[in-house]
Structure formats: C-alpha cells, structure tokens
Protein backbone atom coordinates (compact mmCIF):
# COMPACT_ATOMS: atom_id res chain seq x y z
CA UNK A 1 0.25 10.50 -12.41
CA UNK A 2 -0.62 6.66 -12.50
CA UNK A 3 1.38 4.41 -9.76
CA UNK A 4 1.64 0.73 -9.16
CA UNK A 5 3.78 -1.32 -7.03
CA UNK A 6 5.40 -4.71 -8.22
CA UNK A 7 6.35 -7.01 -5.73
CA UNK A 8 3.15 -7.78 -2.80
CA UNK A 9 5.07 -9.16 -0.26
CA UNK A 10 5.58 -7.42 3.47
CA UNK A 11 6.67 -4.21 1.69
CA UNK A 12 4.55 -4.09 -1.10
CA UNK A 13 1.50 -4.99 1.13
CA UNK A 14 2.57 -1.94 3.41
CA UNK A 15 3.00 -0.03 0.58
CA UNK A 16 -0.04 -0.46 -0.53
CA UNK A 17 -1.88 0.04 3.13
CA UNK A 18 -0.72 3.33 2.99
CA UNK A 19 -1.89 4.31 -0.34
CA UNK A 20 -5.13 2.61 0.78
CA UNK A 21 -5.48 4.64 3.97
CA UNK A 22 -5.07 8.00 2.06
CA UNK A 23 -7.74 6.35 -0.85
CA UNK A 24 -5.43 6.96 -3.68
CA UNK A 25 -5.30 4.47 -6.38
CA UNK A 26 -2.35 2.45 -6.98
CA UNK A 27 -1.98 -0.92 -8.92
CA UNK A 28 -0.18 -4.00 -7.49
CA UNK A 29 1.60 -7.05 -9.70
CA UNK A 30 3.59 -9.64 -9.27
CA UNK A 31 4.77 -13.11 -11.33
CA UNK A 32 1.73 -14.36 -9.98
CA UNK A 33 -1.62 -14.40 -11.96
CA UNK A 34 -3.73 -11.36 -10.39
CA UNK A 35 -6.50 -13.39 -9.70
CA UNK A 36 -4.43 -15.12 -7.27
CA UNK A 37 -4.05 -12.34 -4.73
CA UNK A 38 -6.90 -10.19 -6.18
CA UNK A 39 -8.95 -10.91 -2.99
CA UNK A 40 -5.54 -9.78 -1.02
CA UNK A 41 -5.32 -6.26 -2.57
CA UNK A 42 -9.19 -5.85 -2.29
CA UNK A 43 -8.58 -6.70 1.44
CA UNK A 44 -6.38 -4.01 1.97
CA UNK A 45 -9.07 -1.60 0.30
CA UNK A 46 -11.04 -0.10 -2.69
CA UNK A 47 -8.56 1.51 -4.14
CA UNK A 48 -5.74 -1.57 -4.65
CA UNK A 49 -5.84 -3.11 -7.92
CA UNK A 50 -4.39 -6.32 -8.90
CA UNK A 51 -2.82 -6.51 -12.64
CA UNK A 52 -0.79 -8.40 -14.25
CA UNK A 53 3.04 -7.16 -14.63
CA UNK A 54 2.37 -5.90 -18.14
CA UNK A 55 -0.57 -3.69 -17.00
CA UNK A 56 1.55 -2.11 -14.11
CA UNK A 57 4.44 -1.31 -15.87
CA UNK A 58 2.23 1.54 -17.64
CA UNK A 59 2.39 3.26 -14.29
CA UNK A 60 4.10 6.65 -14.64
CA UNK A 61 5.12 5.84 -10.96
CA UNK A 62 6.80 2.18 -10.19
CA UNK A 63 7.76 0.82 -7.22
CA UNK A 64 10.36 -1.72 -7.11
CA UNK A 65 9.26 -3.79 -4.10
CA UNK A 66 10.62 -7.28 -5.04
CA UNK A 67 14.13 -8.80 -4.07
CA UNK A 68 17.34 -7.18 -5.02
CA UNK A 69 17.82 -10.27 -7.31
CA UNK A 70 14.90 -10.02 -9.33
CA UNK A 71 14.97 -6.52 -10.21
CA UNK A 72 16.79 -7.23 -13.62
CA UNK A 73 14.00 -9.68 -14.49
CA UNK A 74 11.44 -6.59 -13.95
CA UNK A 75 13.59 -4.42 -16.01
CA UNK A 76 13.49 -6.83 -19.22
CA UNK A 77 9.31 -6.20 -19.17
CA UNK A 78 9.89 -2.90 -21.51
CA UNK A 79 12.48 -2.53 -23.74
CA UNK A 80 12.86 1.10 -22.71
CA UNK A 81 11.77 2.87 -19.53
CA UNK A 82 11.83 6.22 -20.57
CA UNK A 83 9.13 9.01 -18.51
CA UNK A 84 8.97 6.54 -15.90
CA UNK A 85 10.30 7.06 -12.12
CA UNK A 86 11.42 3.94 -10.70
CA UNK A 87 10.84 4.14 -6.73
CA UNK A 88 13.84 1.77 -5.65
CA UNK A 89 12.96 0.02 -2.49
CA UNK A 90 15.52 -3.03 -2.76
CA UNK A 91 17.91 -4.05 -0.13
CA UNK A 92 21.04 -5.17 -1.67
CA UNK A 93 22.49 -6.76 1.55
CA UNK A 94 24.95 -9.33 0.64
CA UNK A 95 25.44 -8.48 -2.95
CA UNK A 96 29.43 -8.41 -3.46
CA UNK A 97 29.97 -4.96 -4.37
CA UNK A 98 32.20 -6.49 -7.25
CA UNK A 99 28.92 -7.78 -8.86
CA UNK A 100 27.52 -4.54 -9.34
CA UNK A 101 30.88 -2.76 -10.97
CA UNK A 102 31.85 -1.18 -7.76
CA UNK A 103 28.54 0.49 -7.79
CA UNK A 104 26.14 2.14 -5.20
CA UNK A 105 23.34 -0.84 -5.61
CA UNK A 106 20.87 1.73 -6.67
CA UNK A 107 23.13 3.47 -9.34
CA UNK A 108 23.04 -0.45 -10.34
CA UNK A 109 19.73 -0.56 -10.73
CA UNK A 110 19.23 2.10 -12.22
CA UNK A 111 21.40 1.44 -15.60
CA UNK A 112 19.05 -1.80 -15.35
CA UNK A 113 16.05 1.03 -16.20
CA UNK A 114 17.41 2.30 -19.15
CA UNK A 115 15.70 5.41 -19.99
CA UNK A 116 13.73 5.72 -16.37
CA UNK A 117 14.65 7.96 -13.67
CA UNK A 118 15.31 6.39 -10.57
CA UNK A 119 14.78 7.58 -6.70
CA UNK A 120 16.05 5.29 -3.63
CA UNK A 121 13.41 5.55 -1.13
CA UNK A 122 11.30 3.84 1.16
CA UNK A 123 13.30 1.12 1.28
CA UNK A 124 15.03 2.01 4.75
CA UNK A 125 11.70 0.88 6.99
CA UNK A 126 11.24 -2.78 7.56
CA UNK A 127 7.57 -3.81 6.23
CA UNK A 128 6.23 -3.65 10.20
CA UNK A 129 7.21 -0.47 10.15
CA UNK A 130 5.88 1.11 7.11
CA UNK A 131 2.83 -0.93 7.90
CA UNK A 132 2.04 1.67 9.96
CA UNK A 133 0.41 4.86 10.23
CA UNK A 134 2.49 7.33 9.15
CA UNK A 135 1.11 9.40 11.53
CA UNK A 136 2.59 9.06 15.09
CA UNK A 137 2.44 11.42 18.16
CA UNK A 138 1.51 14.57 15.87
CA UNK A 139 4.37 14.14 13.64
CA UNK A 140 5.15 12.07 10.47
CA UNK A 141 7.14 9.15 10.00
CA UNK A 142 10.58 9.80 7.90
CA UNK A 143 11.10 8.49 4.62
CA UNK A 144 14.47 9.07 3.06
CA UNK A 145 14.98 9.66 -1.21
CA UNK A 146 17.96 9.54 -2.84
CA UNK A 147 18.57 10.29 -6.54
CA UNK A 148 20.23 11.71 -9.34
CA UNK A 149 17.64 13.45 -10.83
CA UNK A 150 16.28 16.69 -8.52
CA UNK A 151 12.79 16.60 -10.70
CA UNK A 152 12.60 12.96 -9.86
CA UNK A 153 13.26 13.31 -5.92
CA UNK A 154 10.93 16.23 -5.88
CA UNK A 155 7.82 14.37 -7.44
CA UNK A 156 8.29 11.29 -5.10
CA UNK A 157 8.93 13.92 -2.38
CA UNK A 158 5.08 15.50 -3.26
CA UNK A 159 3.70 11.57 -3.26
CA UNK A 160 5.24 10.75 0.03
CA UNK A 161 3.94 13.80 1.92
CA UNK A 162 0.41 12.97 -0.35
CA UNK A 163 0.79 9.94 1.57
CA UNK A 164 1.08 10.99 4.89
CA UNK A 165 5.36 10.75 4.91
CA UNK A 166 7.75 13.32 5.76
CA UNK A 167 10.43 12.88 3.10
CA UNK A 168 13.70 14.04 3.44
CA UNK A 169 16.08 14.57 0.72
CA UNK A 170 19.42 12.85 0.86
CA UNK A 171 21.00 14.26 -2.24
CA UNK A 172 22.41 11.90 -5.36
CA UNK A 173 22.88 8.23 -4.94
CA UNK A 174 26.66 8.18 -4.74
CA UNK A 175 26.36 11.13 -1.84
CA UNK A 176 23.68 11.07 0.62
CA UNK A 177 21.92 8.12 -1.03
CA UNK A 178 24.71 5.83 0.41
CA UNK A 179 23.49 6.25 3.74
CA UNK A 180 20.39 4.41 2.78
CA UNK A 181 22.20 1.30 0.85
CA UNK A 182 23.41 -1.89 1.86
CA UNK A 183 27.32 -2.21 1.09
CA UNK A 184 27.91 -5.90 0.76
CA UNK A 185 27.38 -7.19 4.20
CA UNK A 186 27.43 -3.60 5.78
CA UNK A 187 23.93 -1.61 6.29
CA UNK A 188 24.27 2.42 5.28
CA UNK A 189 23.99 4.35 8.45
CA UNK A 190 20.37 5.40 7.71
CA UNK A 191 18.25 1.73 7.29
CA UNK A 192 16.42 0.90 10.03
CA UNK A 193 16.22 4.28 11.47
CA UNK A 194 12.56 4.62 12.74
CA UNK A 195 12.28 8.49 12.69
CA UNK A 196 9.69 11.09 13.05
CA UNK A 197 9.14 14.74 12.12
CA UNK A 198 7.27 17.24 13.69
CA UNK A 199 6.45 20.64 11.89
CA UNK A 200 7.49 23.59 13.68
C-alpha cells in the first residue's frame, strides 16, 4: 500500500517525521511546485518524497492535511476516488454546521470523495504534538479513527501502530467519530487530548 500526504504544513511536516522515523516511504504535495520544498521533505529524511498533487493522489493511502476549506479543491483532482482511503485530518472549527447540511464535518468530506473510503484520524493532536515521538514513557501516544467503513478503520489502524501509534477505534463518524470533530465553534470532547497507552 502506497501513501502520501497533501498539505506540508505543521501537520503534514509531523506527519511526515513520523513516517520518516519508522523509514517508511510516504509522498508529500501541495499547490506548490515540489521543487519548492523538495529540500524540506529531504530534510526530514530519505524516505519523504516531494510530488506534485497529481503524482500523490495515486497513493492508495491519502492524507488530507490541508485546511478544512480547501479540501473540496483536493477532491476535484480525480474525478472518482474509488480504492482509495482518505485519512481525514481537517479541523472544521468555525464552519456553520448549516454549511455542511447539518453534517458531522467528516461525513462532509467524505461525499466530497466520491467513491473513497474515508477514516477521521489523526487530526485530534496539534502539529507539536504529533511532532513527537510516539513513543513516551514505555507507552504509545493515542491516535483516535473514526469511520464508516470497519475495513477502512482497520487498515489505518495497522498503519498507525506500523507507525509507532496506539489507535483506538471510535466507531462510525456520526457515533464515536463526533467526539473527535469540531461542531461549529464547539471542539468534540476528544481534540486536544494528549493520551498514552501502555500494553498490559
């Protein structure tokens, strides 16, 4: 499985530190030519690639590190997303609920995808945070997934702990995934929660 993140700014650079640290491959993109933050990704390590948006959209794996507001102009890249898990890592904070049809921001997003399967994850650490080492005091750093699609969850679930995460599961994204979304001007109970787990 091929994965790239779109978006390099705080969270897509911490993003890709932590593929980096566990030498997986990933590719990064943004609006940007790639030759403009080519030196960037190389910086972070060997196994970052810079590409142009076209090039990581091939990704079986995608990211969605950019602002809430830009996702749709992602979206319009393929005409069809189908195969493809879409790792939503938006914050939707401030977005009248009334804009999105009354809609969990991610189940938004996720119509935007047609044809992909989405998971809301990673998206509850701010970029210092997920900077980090997953690692801390023998136990692993949280990361919470939400989606409506169990094969979905369970893949991203495999990559997170391949990356050094613990994930937990949250459910769909109208259940436990609304813990980890912004409602309007309201944070879900779960963002910004800094936890760790430790294996018994």
């Amino acid at each position: 499985m091929t994965c790239s993140i779109i978006g390099f700014g705080p969270l897509g650079q911490a993003l890709a530190k932590a593929f980096a640290r566990k030498g997986i491959d990933v590719s990064v993109a943004t609006t940007r030519d790639p030759e403009s933050f080519a030196s960037a990704a190389a910086a972070i390590g060997p196994s970052i690639i810079a590409k142009t948006l076209a090039e990581a959209v091939r990704a079986d794996i995608i990211f969605l590190a950019v602002r809430f507001e830009a996702h749709s102009d992602v979206a319009k890249i393929l005409p069809n997303w189908k195969g493809k898990i879409i790792i939503d890592v938006t914050n939707a904070y401030g977005v009248p609920m009334e804009d999105m049809g009354g809609q969990p921001s991610a189940s938004f997003v996720a119509q935007t995808f047609a044809g992909a399967k989405l998971v809301k994850g990673f998206n509850h650490l701010v970029a210092p945070v997920l900077d980090q080492d997953p690692a801390v005091h023998g136990g692993r750093r949280v990361v919470f997934l939400a989606s409506d699609d169990d094969d979905a969850a369970a893949q991203i679930g495999t990559l997170a702990e391949n990356l050094g995460f613990a994930p937990i599961k949250l459910g769909a994204l109208s259940e436990g995934g609304l813990l980890v979304q912004a409602h309007d001007k309201i944070w879900g109970h779960l963002i910004f929660k800094d936890l760790v787990k430790f294996d018994s």
